[in-house]
C-alpha atoms as a PDB file:
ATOM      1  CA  UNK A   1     -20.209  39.151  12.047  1.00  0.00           C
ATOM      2  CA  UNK A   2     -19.226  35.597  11.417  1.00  0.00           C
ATOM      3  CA  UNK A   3     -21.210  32.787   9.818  1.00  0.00           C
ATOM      4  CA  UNK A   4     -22.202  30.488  12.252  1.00  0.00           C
ATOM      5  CA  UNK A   5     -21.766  26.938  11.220  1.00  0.00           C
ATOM      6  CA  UNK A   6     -23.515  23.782  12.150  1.00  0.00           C
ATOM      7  CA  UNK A   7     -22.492  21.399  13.563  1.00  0.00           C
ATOM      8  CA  UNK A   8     -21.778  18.189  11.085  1.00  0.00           C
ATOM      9  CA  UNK A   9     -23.489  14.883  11.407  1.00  0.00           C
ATOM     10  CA  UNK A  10     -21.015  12.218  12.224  1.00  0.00           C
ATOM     11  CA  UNK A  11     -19.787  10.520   8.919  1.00  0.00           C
ATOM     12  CA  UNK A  12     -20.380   7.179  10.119  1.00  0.00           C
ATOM     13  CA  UNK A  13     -24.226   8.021   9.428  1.00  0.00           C
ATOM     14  CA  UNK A  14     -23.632   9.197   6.060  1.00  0.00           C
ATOM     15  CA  UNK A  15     -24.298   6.649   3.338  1.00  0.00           C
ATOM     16  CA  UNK A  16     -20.741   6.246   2.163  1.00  0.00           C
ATOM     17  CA  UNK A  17     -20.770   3.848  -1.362  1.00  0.00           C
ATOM     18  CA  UNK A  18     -19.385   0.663  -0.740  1.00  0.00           C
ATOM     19  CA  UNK A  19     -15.604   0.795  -2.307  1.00  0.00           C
ATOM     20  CA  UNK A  20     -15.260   4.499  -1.204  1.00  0.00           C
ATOM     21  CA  UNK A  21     -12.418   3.746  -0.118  1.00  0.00           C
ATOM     22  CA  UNK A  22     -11.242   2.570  -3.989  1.00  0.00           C
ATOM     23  CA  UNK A  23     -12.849   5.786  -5.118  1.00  0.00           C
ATOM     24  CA  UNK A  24     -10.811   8.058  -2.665  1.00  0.00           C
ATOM     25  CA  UNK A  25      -7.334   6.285  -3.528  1.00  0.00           C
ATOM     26  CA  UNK A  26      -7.978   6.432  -7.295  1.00  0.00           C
ATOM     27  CA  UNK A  27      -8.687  10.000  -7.419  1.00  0.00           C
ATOM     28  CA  UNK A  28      -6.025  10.242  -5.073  1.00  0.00           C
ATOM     29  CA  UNK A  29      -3.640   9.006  -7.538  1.00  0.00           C
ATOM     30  CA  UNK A  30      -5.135  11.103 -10.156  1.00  0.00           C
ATOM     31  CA  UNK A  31      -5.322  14.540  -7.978  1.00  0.00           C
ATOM     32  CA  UNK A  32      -3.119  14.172  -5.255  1.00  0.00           C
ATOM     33  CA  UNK A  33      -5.601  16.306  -3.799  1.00  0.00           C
ATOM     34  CA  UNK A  34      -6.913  15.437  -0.378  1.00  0.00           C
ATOM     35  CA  UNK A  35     -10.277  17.117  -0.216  1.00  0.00           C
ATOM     36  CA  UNK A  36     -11.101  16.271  -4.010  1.00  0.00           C
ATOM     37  CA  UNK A  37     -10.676  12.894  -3.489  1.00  0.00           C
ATOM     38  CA  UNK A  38     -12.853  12.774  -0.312  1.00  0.00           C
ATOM     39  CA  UNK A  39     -15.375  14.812  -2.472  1.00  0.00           C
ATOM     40  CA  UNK A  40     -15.613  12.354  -5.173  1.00  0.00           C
ATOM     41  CA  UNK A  41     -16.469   9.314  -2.641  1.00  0.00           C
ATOM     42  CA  UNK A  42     -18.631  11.430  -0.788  1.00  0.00           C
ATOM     43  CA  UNK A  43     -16.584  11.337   2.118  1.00  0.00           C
ATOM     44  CA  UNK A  44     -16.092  14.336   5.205  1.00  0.00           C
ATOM     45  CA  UNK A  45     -12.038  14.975   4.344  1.00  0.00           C
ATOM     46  CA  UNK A  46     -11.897  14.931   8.509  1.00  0.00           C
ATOM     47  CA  UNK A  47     -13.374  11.322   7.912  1.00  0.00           C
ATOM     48  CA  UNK A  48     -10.723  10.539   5.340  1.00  0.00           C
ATOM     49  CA  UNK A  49      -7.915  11.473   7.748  1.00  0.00           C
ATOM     50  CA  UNK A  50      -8.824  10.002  10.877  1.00  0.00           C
ATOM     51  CA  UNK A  51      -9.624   6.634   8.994  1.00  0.00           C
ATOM     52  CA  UNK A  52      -5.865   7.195   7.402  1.00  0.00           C
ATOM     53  CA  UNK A  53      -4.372   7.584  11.588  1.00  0.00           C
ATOM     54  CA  UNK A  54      -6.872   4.223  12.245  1.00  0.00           C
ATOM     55  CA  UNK A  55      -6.156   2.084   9.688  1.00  0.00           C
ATOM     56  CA  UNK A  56      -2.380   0.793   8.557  1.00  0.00           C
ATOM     57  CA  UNK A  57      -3.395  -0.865   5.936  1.00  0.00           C
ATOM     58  CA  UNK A  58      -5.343   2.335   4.308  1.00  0.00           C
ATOM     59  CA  UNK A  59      -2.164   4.840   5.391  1.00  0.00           C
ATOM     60  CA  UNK A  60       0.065   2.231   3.034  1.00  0.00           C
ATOM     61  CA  UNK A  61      -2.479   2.942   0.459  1.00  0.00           C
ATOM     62  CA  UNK A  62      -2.613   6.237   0.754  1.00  0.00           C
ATOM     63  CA  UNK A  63       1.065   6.837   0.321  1.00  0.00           C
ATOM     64  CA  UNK A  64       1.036   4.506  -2.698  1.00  0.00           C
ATOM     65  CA  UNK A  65      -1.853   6.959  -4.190  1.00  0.00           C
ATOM     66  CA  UNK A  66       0.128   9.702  -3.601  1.00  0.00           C
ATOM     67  CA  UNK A  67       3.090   8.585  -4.798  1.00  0.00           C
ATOM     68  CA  UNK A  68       1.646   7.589  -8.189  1.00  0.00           C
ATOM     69  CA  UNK A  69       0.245  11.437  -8.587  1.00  0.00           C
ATOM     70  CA  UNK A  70       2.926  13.171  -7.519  1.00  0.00           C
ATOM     71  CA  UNK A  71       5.191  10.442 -10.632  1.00  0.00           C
ATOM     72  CA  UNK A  72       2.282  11.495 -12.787  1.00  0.00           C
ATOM     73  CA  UNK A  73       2.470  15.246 -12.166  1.00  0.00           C
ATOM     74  CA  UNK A  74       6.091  14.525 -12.639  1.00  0.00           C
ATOM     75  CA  UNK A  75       5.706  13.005 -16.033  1.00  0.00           C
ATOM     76  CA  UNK A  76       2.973  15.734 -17.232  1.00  0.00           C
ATOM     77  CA  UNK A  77       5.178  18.305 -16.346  1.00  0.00           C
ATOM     78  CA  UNK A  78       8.261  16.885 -18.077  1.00  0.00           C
ATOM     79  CA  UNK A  79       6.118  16.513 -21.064  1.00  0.00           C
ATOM     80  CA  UNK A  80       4.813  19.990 -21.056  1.00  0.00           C
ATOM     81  CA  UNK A  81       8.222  21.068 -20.433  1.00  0.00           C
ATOM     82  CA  UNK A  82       9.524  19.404 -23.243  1.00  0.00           C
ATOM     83  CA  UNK A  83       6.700  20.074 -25.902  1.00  0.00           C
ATOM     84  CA  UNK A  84       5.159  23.185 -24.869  1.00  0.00           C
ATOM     85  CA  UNK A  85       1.668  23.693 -24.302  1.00  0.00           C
ATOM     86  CA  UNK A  86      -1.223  23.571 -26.445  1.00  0.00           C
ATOM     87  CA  UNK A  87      -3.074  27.220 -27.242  1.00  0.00           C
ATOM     88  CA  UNK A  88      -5.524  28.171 -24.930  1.00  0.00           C
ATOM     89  CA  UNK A  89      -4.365  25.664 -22.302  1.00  0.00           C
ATOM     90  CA  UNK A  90      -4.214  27.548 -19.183  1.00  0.00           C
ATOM     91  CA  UNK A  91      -5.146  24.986 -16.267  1.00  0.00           C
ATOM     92  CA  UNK A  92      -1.978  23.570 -16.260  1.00  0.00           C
ATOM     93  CA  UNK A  93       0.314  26.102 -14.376  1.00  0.00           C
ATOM     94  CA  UNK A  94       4.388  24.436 -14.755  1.00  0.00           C
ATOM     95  CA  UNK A  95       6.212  26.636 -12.172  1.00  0.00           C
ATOM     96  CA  UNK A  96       3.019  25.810  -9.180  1.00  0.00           C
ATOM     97  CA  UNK A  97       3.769  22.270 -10.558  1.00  0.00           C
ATOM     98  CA  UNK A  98       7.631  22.407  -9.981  1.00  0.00           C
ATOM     99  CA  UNK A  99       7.152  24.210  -6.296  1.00  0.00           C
ATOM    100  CA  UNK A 100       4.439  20.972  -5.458  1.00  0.00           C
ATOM    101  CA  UNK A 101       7.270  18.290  -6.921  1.00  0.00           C
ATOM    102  CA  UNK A 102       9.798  20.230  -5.003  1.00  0.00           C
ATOM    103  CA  UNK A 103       7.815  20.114  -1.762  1.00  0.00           C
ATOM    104  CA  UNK A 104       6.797  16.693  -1.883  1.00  0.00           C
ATOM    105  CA  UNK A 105      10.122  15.095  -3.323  1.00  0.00           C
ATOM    106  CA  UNK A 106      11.282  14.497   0.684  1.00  0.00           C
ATOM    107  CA  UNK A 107       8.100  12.505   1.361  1.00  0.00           C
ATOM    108  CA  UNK A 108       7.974  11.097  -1.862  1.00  0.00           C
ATOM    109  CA  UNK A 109      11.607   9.525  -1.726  1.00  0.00           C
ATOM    110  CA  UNK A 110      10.467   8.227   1.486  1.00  0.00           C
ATOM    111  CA  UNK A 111       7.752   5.934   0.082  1.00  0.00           C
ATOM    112  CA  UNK A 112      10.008   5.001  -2.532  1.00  0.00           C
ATOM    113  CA  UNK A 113      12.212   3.994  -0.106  1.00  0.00           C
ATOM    114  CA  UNK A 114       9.539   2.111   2.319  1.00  0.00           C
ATOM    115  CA  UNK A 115       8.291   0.330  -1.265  1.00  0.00           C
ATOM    116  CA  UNK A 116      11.717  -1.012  -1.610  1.00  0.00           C
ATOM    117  CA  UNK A 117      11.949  -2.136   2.073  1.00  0.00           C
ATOM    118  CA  UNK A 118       8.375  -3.860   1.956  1.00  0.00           C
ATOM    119  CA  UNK A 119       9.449  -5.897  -1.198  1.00  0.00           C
ATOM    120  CA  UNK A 120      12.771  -7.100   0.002  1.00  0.00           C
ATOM    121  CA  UNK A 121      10.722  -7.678   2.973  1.00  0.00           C
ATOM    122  CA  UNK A 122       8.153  -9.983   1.175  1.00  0.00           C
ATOM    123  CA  UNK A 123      10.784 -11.568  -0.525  1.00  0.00           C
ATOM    124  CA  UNK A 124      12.087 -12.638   2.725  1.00  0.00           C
ATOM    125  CA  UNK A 125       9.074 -13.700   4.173  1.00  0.00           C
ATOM    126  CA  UNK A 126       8.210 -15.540   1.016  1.00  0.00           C
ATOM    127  CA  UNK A 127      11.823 -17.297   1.089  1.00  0.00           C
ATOM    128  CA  UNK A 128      11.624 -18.205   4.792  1.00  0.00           C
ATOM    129  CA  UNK A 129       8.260 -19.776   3.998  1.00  0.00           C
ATOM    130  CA  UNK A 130       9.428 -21.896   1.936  1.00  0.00           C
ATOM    131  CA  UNK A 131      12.430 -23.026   3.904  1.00  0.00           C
ATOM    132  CA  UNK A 132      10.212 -23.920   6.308  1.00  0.00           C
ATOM    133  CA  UNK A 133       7.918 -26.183   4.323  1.00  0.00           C
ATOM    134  CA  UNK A 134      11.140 -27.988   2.947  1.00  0.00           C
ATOM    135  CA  UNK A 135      12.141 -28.416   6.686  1.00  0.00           C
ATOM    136  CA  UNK A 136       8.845 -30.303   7.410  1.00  0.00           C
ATOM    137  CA  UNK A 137       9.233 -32.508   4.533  1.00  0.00           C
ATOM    138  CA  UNK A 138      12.384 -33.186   5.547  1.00  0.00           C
ATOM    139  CA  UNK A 139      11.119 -34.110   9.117  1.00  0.00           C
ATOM    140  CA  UNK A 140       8.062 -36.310   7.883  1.00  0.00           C
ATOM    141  CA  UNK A 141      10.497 -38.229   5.072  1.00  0.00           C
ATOM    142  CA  UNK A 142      12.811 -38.920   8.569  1.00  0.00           C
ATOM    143  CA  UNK A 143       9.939 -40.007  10.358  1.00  0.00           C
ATOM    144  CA  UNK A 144       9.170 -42.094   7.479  1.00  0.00           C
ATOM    145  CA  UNK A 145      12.643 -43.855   7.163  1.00  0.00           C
ATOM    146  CA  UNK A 146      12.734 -44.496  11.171  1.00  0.00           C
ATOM    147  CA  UNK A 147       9.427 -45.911  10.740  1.00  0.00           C
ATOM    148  CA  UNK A 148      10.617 -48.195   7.918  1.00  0.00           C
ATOM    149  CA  UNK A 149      14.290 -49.515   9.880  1.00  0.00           C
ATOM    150  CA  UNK A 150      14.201 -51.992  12.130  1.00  0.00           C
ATOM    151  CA  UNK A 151      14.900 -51.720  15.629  1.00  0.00           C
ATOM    152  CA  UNK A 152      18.870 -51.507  16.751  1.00  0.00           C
ATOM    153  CA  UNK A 153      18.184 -53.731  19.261  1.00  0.00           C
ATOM    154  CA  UNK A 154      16.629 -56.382  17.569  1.00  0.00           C
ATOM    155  CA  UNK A 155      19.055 -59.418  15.431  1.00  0.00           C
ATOM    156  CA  UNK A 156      16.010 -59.980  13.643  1.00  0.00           C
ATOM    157  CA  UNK A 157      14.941 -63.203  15.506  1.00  0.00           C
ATOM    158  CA  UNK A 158      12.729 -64.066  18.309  1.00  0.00           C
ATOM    159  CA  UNK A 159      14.690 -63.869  21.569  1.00  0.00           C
ATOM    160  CA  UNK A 160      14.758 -66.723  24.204  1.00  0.00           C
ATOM    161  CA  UNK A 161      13.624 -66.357  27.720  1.00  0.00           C
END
């Protein structure tokens, strides 16, 4: 017979820590495990992922974090690779490591890819801000120099009636 399970309280009721959010991204980054991560801040991993389909800005963050795990699980490997193991060391397992890299190389060439975008795309922003603010100096030194010239009309004299 199956376990019956109860129902969960609603996460918003739990008493999340303030930067849980910071603690789920870092260990995140350190995992790139999902559910750990959620553990660590105390956080329902159903919670984690419906904030993540909510929230842009935490999605963006998200990819970051798991693009900076899966380029240190990269770099790990490649050291362990290179220089062996030491005795006794079983918890890191190389060829799980390689499938994980393997499987995630699609999605994590597409972050790499929508990093690059992002900063050519605040580069542009950044330029065109500035273009602008040069164009309104330019304006208000016009403005300033009409302000300053006499009138076309005018020979500089009092006219007669």
């Amino acid at each position: 017979m199956a376990k019956r399970v109860k129902p969960r309280k609603e996460q918003k009721h739990q008493n999340l820590p303030q930067n849980w959010k910071f603690i789920f991204l870092e260990e995140l980054a350190e995992t790139s495990n999902v559910t750990k991560a959620a553990a660590k801040c105390g956080a329902m991993t159903s919670y984690v992922y419906k904030h993540r389909r909510e929230d842009p800005e935490f999605r963006r963050k998200w990819g970051t974090a798991l693009l900076e795990g899966y380029e240190n699980l990269e770099m790990e490997t490649l050291e362990r690779l290179r220089f062996g193991t030491a005795p006794g060391d079983a918890k890191f397992d190389i060829p799980n490591a390689l499938r994980l890299l393997a499987a995630h190389k699609e999605s994590a060439a597409r972050e790499k890819a929508r990093r690059g975008k992002r900063d050519r795309a605040t580069v542009l922003a950044s330029l065109n801000a500035k273009l602008d603010k040069m164009r309104e100096r330019r304006a208000a030194a016009d403005k300033l120099l009409e302000a300053d010239e006499p009138p076309e009309n005018s020979a500089g004299g009092e006219q007669c009636a």
